[in-house]
Protein backbone atom coordinates (compact mmCIF):
# COMPACT_ATOMS: atom_id res chain seq x y z
CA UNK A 1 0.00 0.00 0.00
CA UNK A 2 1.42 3.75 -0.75
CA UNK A 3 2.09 5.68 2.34
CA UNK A 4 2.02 9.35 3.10
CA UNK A 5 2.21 11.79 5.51
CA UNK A 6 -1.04 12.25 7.33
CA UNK A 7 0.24 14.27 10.30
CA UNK A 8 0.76 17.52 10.74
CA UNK A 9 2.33 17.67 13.99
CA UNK A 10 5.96 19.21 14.58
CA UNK A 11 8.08 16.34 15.79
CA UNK A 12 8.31 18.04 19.11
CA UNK A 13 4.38 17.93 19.58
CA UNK A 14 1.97 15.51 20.30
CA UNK A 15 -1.75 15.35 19.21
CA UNK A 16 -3.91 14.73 22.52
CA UNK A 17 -6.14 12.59 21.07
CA UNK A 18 -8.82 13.24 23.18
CA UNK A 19 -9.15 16.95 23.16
CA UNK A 20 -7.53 17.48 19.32
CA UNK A 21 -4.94 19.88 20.29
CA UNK A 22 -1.36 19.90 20.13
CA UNK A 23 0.43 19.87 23.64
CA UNK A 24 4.15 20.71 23.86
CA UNK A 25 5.63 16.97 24.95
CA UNK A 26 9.04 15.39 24.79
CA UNK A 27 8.67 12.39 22.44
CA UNK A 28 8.61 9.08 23.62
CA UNK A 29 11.80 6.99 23.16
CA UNK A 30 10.11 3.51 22.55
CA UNK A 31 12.22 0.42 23.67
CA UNK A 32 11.61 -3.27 22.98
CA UNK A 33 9.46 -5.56 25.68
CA UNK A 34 11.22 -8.77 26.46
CA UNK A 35 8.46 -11.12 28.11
CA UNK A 36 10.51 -13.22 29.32
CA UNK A 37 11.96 -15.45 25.98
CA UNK A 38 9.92 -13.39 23.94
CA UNK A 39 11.01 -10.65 22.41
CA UNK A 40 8.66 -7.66 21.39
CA UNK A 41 10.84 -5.50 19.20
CA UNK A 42 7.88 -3.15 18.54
CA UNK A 43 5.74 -2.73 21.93
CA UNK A 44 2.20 -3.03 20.32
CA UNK A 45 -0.17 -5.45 20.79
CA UNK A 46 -3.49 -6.87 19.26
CA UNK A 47 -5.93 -7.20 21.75
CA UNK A 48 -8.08 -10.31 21.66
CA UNK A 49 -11.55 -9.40 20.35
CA UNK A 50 -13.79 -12.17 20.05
CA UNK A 51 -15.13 -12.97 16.94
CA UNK A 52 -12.79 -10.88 15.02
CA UNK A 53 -9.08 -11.60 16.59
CA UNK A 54 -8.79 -15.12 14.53
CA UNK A 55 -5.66 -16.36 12.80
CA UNK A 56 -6.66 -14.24 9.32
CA UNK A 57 -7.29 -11.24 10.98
CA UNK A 58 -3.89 -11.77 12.81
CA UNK A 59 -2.00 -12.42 9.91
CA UNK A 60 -3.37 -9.36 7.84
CA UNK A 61 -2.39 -7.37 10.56
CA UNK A 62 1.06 -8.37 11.19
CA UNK A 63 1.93 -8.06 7.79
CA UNK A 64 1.49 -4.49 8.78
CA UNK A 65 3.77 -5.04 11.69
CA UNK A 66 5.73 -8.09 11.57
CA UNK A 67 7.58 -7.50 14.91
CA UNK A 68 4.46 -6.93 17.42
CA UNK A 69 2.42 -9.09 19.76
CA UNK A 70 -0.84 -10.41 17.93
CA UNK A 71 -3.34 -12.03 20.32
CA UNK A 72 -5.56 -14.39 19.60
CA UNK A 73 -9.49 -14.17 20.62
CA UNK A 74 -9.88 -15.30 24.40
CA UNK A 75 -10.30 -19.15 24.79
CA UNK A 76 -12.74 -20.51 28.01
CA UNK A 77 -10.78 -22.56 29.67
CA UNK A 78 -13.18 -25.15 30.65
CA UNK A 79 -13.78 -25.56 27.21
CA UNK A 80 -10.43 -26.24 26.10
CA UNK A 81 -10.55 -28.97 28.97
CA UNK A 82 -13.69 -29.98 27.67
CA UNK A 83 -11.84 -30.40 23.77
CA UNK A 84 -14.73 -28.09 22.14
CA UNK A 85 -13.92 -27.90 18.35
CA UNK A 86 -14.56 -24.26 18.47
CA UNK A 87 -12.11 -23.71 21.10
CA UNK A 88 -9.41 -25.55 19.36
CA UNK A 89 -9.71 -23.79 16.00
CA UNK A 90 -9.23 -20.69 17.97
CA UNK A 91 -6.00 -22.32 19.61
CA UNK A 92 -4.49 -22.50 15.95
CA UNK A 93 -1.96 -19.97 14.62
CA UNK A 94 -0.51 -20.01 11.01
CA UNK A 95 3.35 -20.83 10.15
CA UNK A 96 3.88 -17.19 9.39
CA UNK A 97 2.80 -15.89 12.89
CA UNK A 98 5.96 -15.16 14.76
CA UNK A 99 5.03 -15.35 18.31
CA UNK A 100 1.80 -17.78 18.88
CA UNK A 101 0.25 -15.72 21.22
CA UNK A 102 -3.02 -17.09 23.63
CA UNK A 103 -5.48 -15.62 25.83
CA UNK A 104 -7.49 -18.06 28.42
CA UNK A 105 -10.38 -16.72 30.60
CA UNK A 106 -11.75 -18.86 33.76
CA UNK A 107 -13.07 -18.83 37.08
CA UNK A 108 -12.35 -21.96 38.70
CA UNK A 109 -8.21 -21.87 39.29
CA UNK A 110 -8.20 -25.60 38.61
CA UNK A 111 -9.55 -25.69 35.32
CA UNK A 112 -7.70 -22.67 33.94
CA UNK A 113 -4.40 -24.78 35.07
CA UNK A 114 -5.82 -27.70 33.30
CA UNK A 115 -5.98 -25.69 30.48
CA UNK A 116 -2.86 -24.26 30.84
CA UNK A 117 -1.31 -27.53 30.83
CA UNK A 118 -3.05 -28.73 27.70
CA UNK A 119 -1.18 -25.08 26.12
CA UNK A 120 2.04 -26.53 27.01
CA UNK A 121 2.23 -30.18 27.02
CA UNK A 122 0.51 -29.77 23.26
CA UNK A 123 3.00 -26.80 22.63
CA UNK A 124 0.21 -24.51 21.51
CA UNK A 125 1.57 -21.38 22.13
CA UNK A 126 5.23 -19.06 23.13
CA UNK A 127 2.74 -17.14 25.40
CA UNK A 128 -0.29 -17.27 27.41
CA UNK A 129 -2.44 -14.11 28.45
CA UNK A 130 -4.69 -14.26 31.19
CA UNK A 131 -8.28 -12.46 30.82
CA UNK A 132 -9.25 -10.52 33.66
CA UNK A 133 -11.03 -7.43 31.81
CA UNK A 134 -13.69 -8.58 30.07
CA UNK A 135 -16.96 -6.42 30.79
CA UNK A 136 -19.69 -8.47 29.32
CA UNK A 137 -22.34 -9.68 31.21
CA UNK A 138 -22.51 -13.28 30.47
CA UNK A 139 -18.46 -13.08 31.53
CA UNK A 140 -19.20 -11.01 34.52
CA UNK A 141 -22.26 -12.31 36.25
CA UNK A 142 -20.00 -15.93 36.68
CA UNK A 143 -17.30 -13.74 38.41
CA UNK A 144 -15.07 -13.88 35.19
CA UNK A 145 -13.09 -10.96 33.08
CA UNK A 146 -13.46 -7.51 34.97
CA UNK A 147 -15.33 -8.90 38.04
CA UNK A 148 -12.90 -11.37 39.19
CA UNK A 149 -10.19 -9.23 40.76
CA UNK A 150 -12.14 -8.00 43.42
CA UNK A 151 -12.27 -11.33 44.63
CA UNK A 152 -7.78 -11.20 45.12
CA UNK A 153 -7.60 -14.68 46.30
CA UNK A 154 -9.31 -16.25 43.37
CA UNK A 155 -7.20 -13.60 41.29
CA UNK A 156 -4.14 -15.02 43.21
CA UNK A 157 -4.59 -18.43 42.70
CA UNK A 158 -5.52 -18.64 39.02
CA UNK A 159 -2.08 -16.61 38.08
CA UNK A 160 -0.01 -18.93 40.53
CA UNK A 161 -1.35 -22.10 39.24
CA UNK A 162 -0.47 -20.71 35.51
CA UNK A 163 2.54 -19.21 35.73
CA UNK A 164 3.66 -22.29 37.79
CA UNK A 165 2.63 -24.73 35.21
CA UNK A 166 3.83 -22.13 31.78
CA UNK A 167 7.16 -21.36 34.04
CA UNK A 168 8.17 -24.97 33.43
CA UNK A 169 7.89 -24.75 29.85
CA UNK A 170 9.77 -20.69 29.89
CA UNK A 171 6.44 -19.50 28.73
CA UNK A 172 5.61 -16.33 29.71
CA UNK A 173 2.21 -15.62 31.07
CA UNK A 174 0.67 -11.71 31.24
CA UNK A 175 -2.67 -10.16 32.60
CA UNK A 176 -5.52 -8.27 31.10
CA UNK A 177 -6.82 -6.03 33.38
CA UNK A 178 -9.48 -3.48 33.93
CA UNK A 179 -9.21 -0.27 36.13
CA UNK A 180 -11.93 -1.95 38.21
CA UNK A 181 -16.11 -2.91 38.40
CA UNK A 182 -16.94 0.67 39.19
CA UNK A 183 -15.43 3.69 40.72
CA UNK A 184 -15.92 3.07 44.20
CA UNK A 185 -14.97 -0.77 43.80
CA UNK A 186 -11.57 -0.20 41.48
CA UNK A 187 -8.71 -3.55 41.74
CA UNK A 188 -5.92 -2.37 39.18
CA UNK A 189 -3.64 -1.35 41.55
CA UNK A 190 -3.92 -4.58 44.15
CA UNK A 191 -4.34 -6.64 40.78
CA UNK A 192 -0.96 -5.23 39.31
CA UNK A 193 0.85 -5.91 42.60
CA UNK A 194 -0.40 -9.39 42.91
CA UNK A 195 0.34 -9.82 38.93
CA UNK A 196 3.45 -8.85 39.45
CA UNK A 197 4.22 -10.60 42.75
CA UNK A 198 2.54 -14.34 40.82
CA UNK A 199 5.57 -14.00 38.43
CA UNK A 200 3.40 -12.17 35.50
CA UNK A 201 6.05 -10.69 33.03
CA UNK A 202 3.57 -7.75 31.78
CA UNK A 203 0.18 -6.35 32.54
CA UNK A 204 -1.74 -4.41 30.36
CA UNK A 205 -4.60 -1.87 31.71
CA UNK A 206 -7.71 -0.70 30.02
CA UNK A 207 -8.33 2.23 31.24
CA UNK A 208 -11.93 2.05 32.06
CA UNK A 209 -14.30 0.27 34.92
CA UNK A 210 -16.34 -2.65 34.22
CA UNK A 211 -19.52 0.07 34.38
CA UNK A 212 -17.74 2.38 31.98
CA UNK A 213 -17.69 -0.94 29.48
CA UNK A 214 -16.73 1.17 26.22
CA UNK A 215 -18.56 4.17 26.46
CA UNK A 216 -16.43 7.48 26.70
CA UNK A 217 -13.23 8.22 26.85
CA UNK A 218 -10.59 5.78 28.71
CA UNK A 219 -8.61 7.48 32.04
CA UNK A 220 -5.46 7.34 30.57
CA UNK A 221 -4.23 8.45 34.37
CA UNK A 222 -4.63 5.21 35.57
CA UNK A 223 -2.53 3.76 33.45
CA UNK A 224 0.44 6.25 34.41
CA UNK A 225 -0.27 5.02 38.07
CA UNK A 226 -0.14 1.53 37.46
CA UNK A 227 3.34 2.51 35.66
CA UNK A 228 4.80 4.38 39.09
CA UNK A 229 3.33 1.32 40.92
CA UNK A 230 4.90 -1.57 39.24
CA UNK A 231 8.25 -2.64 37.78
CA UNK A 232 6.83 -4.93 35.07
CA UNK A 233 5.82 -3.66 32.26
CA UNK A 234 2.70 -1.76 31.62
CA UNK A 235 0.47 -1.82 28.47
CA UNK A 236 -2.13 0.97 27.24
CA UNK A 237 -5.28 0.33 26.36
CA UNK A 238 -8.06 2.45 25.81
CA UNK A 239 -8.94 5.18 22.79
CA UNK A 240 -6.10 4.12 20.70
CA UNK A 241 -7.51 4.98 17.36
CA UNK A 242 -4.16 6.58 15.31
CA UNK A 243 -0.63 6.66 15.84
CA UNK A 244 -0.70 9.66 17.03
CA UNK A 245 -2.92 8.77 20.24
CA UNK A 246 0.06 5.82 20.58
CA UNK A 247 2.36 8.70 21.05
CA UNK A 248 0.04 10.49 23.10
CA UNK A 249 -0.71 7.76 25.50
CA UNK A 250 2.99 6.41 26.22
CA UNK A 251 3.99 10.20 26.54
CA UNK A 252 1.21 10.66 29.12
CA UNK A 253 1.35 7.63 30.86
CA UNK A 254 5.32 6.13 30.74
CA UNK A 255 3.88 2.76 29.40
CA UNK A 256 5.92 0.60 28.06
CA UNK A 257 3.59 -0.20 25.04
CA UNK A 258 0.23 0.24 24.00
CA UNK A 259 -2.35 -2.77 22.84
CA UNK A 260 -4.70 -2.04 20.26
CA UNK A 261 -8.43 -3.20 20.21
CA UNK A 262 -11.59 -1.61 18.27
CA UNK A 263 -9.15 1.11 16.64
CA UNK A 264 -7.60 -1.59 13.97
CA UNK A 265 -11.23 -3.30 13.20
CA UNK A 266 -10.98 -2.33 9.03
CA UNK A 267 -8.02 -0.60 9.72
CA UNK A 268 -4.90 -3.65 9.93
CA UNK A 269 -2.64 -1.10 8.62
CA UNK A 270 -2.74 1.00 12.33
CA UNK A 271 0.36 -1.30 13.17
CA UNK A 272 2.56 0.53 10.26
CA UNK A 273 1.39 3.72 11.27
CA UNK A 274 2.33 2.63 14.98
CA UNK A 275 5.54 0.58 14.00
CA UNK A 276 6.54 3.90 11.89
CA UNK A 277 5.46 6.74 14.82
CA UNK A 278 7.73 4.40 17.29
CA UNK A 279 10.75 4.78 15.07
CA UNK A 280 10.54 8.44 14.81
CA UNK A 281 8.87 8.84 11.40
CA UNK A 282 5.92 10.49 10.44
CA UNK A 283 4.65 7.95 7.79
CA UNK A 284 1.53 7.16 7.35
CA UNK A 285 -0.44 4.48 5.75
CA UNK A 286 -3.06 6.00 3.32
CA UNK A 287 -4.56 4.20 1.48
CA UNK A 288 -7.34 4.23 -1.33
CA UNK A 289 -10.49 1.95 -1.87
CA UNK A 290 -8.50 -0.54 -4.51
CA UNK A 291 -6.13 -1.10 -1.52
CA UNK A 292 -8.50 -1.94 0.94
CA UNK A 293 -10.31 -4.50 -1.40
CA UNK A 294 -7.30 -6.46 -1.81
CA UNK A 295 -7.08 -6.35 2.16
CA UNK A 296 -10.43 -7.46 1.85
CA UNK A 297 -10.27 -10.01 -0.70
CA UNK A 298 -7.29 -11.72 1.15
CA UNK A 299 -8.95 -11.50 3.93
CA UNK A 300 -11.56 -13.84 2.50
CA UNK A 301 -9.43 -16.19 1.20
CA UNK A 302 -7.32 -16.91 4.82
CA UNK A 303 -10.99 -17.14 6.31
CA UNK A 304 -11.61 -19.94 3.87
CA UNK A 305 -8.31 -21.61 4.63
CA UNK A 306 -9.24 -21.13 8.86
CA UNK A 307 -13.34 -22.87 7.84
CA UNK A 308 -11.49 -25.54 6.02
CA UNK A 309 -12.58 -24.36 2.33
CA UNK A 310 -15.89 -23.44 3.44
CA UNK A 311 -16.64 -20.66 1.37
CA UNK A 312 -20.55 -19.33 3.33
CA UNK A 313 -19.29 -19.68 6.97
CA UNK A 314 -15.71 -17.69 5.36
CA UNK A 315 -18.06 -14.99 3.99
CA UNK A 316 -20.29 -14.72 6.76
CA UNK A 317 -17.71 -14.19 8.67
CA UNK A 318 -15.75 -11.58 6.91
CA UNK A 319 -18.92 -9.26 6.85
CA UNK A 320 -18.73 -7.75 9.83
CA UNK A 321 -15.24 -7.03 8.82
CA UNK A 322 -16.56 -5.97 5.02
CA UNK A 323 -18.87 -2.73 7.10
CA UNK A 324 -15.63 -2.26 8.87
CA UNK A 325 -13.40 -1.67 6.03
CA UNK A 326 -15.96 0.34 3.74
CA UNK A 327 -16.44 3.08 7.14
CA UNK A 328 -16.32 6.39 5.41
CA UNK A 329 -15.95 5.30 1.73
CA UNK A 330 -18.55 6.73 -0.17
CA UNK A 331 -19.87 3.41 -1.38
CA UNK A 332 -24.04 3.86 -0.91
CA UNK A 333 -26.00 1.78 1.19
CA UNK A 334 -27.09 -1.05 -2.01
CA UNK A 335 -23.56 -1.82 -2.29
CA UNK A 336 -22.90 -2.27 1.48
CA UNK A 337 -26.17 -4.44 1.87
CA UNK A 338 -24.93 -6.16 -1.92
CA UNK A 339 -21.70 -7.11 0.32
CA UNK A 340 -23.91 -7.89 2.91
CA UNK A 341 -25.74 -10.66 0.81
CA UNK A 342 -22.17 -12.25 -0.36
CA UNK A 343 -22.59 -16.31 0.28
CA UNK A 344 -19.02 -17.11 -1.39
CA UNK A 345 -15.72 -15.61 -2.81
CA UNK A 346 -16.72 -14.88 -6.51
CA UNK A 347 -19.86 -13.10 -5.03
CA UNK A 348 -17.51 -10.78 -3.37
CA UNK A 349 -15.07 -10.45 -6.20
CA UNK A 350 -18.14 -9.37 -8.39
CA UNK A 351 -18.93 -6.68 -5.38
CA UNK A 352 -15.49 -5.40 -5.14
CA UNK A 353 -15.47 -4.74 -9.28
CA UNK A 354 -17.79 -2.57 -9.13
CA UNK A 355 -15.91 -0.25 -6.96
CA UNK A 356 -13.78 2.69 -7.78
CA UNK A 357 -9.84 1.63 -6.51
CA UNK A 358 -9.01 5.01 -7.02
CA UNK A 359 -11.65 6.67 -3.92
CA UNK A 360 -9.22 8.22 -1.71
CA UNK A 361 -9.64 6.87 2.32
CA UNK A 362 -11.71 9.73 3.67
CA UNK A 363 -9.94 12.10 5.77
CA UNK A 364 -12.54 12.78 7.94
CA UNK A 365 -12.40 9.32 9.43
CA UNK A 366 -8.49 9.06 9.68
CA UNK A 367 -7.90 7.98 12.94
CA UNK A 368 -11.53 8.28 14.40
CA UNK A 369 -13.09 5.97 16.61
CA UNK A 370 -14.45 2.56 15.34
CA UNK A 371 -16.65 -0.09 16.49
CA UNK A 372 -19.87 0.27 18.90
CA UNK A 373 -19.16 2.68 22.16
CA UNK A 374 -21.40 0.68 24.40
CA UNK A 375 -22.19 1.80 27.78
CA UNK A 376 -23.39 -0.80 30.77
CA UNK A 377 -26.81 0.06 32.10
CA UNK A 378 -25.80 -2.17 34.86
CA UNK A 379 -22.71 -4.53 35.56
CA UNK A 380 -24.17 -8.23 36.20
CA UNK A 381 -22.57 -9.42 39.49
CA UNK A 382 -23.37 -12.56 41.27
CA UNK A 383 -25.51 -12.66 44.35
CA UNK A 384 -22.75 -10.65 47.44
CA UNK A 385 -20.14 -10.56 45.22
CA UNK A 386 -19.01 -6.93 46.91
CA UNK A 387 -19.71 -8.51 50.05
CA UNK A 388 -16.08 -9.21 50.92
CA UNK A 389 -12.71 -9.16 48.74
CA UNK A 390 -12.08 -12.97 49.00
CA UNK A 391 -14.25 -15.74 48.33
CA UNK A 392 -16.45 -17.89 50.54
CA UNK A 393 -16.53 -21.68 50.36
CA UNK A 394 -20.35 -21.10 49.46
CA UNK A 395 -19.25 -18.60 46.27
CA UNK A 396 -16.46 -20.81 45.15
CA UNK A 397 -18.94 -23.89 45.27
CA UNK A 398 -21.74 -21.84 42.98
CA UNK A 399 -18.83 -20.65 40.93
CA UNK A 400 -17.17 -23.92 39.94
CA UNK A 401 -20.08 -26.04 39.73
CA UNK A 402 -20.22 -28.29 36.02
CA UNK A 403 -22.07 -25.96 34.07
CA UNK A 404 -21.87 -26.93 30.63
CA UNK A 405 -22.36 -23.85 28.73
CA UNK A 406 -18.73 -23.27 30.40
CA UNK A 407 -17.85 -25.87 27.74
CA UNK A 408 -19.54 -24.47 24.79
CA UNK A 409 -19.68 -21.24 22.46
């Protein structure tokens, strides 16, 4: 794809992202994150998205990037344990990915070491990510993602029983963490602590509460404490939409990298732009509508390879990611509903000839948010979960009892 120069910043400056001003600030010297035996030569990181954060999508964007951290979408432990198909086509990573990169989520400390174990004695990944900041309800009314570091022995136990069992194998294990379930209930700092006490090499902190969910804008603050607070490394994550709010954040904060979520959804080539702001330069990827419908296009044809040649679950798949990559283009509504109807490869061939290559990426959505802001009417708890900060025999026995939908997707 051509680049260009999309910024108009002095080198000096830095675009606050969040106010669109320029603020005097020193740049940020970026340095590599060693995780242990992994090396991160560039300090970015996919977040794992489920539903989009799938081998193709990882491979598209580290093309863009080749020496990040790409993430894969967050496997449930219990049904990795459990050998659910689903689960272990998410567990697989193609030849070209450099660092085979996994995210688990559980309650029960015992199953989330089972499926640690199955990680390593199966050599699935280099390194395993542990989910503690997912806000969504079906997550967070089990005690899972964002809810479970209020309970810190539960939190304590799940990281010692992985890092003890990925340890043995010198794979390194990080944590996903949210500032906290609400403002008057926040965990980052205890959960960074015990992260770092449990032998985690990294944490990385989205700056908002479980109540926040994705409306607003992310406390970038909180991830600057977290950074005074800890000597592991720190990750950013919240609002990251350009390369210029990478800059922003690390010069605000002192993080030692930044991890990417909604802002790359249609946009893979963020991690050049990123990659290139890092090493001083003020590239930028633009590119025009031909470009992105060779993205696109490739992107179909890895999803086929991930459904084992099956061209309607490929293309089903790839149209959330079709609306994604289209977001600004002036391409009418028929043709996005015409991609919308797609059932197989040469149906979205025939779509993409009969747009103009040469449409220029709009500038008025260069480096604009993306994705649904969602805001939680209501953070789904169980019954006294804010009761006490450690669990009672009674809680751990309704948390770890065999559900099976644990199991399934």
């Amino acid at each position: 794809m051509p680049d260009s120069i999309v910024t108009t910043c002095e080198e000096s400056d830095v675009l606050d992202p969040r106010t669109d001003a320029v603020r005097p600030s020193v740049p940020p010297i970026i340095k590599p994150v060693d995780l242990g035996p992994v090396h991160v030569e560039t300090p970015v990181v996919l977040s794992p998205m489920a539903g989009v954060t799938n081998w193709p999508f990882r491979v598209i964007c580290e093309s863009y990037g080749p020496d990040g951290l790409y993430v894969a979408e967050m496997i449930t432990a219990r049904a990795l344990v459990a050998r659910n198909p689903k689960a272990l086509r998410l567990c697989h990573f193609a030849p070209s990915e450099n660092i085979r990169s996994l995210q688990l989520y559980g309650v029960n400390p015992a199953i989330v070491e089972q499926a640690a174990k199955i990680v390593i004695d199966e050599n699935m990944a280099d390194h395993v990510d542990l989910n503690f900041g997912c806000p969504v309800p079906k997550v967070t009314r089990r005690g899972g993602g964002s809810a479970l570091p209020w309970k810190m022995d539960l939190f304590r136990e799940i990281i010692q029983r992985v890092v003890k069992v990925c340890d043995a194998a010198n794979v390194p294990v990080t944590a996903k963490i949210r500032v906290g379930i609400d403002h008057e209930h926040e965990t980052f700092l205890e959960a960074g602590h015990i992260a770092q006490e449990e032998g985690c090499k990294a944490v990385t902190l989205h700056a908002r509460t479980t109540a926040e969910y994705y409306g607003g804008h992310s406390d970038w603050s909180r991830i600057g404490e977290l950074v005074e607070a800890l000597d592991i490394p720190v990750f950013g994550n919240g609002d990251i939409w350009g390369a210029n709010d990478a800059l922003a954040m690390v010069a605000e904060t002192g993080c030692a990298g930044v991890a990417i979520g909604r802002g790359c959804q249609g946009r893979p080539w963020l991690f050049a732009d990123i990659k290139n702001a890092f090493a001083g330069s003020e590239k930028r990827v633009d590119p025009t509508l031909g470009d992105v419908c060779r993205v696109v296009e490739r992107h179909a044809e890895l999803l086929i390879e991930f459904y084992d040649g099956d061209e309607q679950m490929a293309v089903h798949d790839l149209r959330k990611h079709i609306a994604w990559y289209l977001k600004g283009f002036p391409v009418g509504g028929s043709t996005r509903r015409a991609f919308m109807e797609c059932e197989n490869l040469e149906d979205v061939r025939t779509e993409i000839g009969k747009l103009d290559p040469d449409t220029r990426f709009p500038e008025r959505v260069v480096d604009k948010p993306r994705g649904r802001v969602r805001f939680a009417k209501k953070v789904h708890l169980p019954y006294g979960w804010l009761e006490s900060r450690e669990t009672t025999h009674d809680e751990r026995q309704a948390l770890f009892g065999d559900d099976p939908m644990d199991a399934s997707y």
